[in-house]
C-alpha atoms as a PDB file:
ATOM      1  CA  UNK A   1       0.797  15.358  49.518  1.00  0.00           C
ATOM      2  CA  UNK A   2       4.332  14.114  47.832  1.00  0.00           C
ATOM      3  CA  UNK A   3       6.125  14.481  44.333  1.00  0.00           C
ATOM      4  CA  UNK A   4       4.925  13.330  41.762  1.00  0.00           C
ATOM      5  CA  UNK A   5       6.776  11.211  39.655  1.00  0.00           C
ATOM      6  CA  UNK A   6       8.308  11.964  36.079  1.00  0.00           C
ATOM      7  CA  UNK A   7       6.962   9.901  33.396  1.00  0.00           C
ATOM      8  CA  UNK A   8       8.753  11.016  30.550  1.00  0.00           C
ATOM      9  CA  UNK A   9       9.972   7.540  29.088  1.00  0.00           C
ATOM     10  CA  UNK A  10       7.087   5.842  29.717  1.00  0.00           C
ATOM     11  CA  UNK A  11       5.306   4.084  26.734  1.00  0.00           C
ATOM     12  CA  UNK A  12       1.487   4.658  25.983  1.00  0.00           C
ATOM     13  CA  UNK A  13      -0.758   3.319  28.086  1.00  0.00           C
ATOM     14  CA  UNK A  14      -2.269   1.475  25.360  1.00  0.00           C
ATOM     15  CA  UNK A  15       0.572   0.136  24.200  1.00  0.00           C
ATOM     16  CA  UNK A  16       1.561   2.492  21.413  1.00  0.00           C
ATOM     17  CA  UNK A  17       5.039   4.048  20.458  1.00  0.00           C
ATOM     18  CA  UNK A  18       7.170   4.803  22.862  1.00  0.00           C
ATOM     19  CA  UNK A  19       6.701   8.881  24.093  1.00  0.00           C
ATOM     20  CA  UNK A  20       8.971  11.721  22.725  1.00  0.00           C
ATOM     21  CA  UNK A  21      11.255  11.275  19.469  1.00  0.00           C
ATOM     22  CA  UNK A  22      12.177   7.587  19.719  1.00  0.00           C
ATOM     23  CA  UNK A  23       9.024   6.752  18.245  1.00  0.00           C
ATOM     24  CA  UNK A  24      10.186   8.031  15.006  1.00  0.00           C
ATOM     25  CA  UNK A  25      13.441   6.043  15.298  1.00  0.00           C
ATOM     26  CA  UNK A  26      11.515   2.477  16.454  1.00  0.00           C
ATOM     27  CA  UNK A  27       9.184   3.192  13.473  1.00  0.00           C
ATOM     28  CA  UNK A  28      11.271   4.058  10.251  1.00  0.00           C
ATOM     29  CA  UNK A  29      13.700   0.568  11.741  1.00  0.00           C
ATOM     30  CA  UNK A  30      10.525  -1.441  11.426  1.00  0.00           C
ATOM     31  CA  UNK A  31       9.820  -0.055   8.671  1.00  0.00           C
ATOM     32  CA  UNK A  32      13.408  -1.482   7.050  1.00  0.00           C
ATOM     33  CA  UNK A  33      12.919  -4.655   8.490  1.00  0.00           C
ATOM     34  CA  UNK A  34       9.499  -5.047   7.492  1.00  0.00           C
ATOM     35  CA  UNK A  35       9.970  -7.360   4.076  1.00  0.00           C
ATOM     36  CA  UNK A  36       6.491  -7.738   3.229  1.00  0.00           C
ATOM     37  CA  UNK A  37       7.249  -6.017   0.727  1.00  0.00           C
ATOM     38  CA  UNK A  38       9.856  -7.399  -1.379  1.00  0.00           C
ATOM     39  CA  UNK A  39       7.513 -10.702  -0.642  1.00  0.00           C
ATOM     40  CA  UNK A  40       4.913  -9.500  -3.037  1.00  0.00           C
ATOM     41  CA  UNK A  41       7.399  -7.755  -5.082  1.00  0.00           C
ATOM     42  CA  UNK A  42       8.511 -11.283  -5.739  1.00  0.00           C
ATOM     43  CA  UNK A  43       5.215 -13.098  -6.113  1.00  0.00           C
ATOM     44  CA  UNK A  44       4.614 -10.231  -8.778  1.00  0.00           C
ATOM     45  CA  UNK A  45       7.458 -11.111 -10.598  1.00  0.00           C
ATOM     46  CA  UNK A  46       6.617 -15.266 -10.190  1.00  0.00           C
ATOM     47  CA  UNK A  47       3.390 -14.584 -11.559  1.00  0.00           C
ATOM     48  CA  UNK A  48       4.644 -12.417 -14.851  1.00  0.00           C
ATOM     49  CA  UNK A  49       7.154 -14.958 -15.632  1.00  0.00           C
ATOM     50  CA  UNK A  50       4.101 -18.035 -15.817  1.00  0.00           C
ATOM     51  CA  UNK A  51       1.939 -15.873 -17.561  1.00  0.00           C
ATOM     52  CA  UNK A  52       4.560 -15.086 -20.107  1.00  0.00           C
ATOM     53  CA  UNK A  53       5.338 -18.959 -20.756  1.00  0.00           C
ATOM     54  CA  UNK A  54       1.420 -19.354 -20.897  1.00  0.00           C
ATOM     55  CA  UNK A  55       1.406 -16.933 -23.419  1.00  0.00           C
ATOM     56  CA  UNK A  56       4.162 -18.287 -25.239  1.00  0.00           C
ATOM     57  CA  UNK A  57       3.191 -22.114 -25.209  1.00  0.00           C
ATOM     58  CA  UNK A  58      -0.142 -20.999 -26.352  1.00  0.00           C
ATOM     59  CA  UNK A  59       1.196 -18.815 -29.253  1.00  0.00           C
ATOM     60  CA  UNK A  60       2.921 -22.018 -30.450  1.00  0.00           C
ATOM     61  CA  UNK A  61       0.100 -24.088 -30.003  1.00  0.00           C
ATOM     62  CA  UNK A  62      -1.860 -21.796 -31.839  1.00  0.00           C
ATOM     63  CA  UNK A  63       0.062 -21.572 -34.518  1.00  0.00           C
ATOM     64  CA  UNK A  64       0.458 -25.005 -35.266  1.00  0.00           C
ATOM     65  CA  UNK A  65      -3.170 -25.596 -34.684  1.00  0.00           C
ATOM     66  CA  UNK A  66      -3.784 -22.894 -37.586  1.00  0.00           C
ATOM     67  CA  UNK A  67      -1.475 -24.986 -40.124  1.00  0.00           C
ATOM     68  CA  UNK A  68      -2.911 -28.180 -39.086  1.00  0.00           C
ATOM     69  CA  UNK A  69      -6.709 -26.974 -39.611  1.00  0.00           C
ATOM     70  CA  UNK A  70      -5.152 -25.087 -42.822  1.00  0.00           C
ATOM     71  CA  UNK A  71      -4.174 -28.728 -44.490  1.00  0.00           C
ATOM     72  CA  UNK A  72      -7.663 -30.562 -43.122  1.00  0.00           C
ATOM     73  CA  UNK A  73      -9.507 -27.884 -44.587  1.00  0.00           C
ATOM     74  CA  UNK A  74      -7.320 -28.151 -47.935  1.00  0.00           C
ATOM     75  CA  UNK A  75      -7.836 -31.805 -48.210  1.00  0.00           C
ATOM     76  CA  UNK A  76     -11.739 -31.708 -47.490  1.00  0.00           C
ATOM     77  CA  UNK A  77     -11.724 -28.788 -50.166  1.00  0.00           C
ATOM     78  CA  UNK A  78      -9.947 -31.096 -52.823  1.00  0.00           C
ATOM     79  CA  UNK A  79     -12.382 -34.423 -51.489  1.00  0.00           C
ATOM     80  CA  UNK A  80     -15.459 -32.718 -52.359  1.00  0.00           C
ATOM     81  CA  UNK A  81     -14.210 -31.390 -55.481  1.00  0.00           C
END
């Protein structure tokens, strides 16, 4: 028959990690690299800061609102009486 070969280094055959302990390696460096991450870490953070001007400008609106309804309801009050 013949030798058979060694296939020690050889990859999966479906394409997977690598065989043996350099999967481990390949895997926690693509796991640094990998910034998807800090990408939604940072679309998080985007998204707090509108919501808290949204809730600011709409504070002040609402404020000013209440004092300008405060006064038309005062003068209606002293029209009808």
């Amino acid at each position: 028959m013949g030798q058979t070969r060694s296939a020690q280094r050889l990859p999966h055959a479906a394409g997977g990690p690598a065989a043996g302990r350099l999967s481990a390696r390949f895997s926690l460096k693509s796991f640094w690299r990998d910034e998807s991450g800090a990408t939604a870490i940072e679309y998080g953070l985007i998204a707090s800061l509108i919501f808290l001007v949204i809730v600011t400008s709409v504070t002040a609106f609402g404020n000013k609102t209440t004092d300008i309804m405060d006064r038309v309801s005062a003068a209606i009050a002293g029209a009808i009486s």
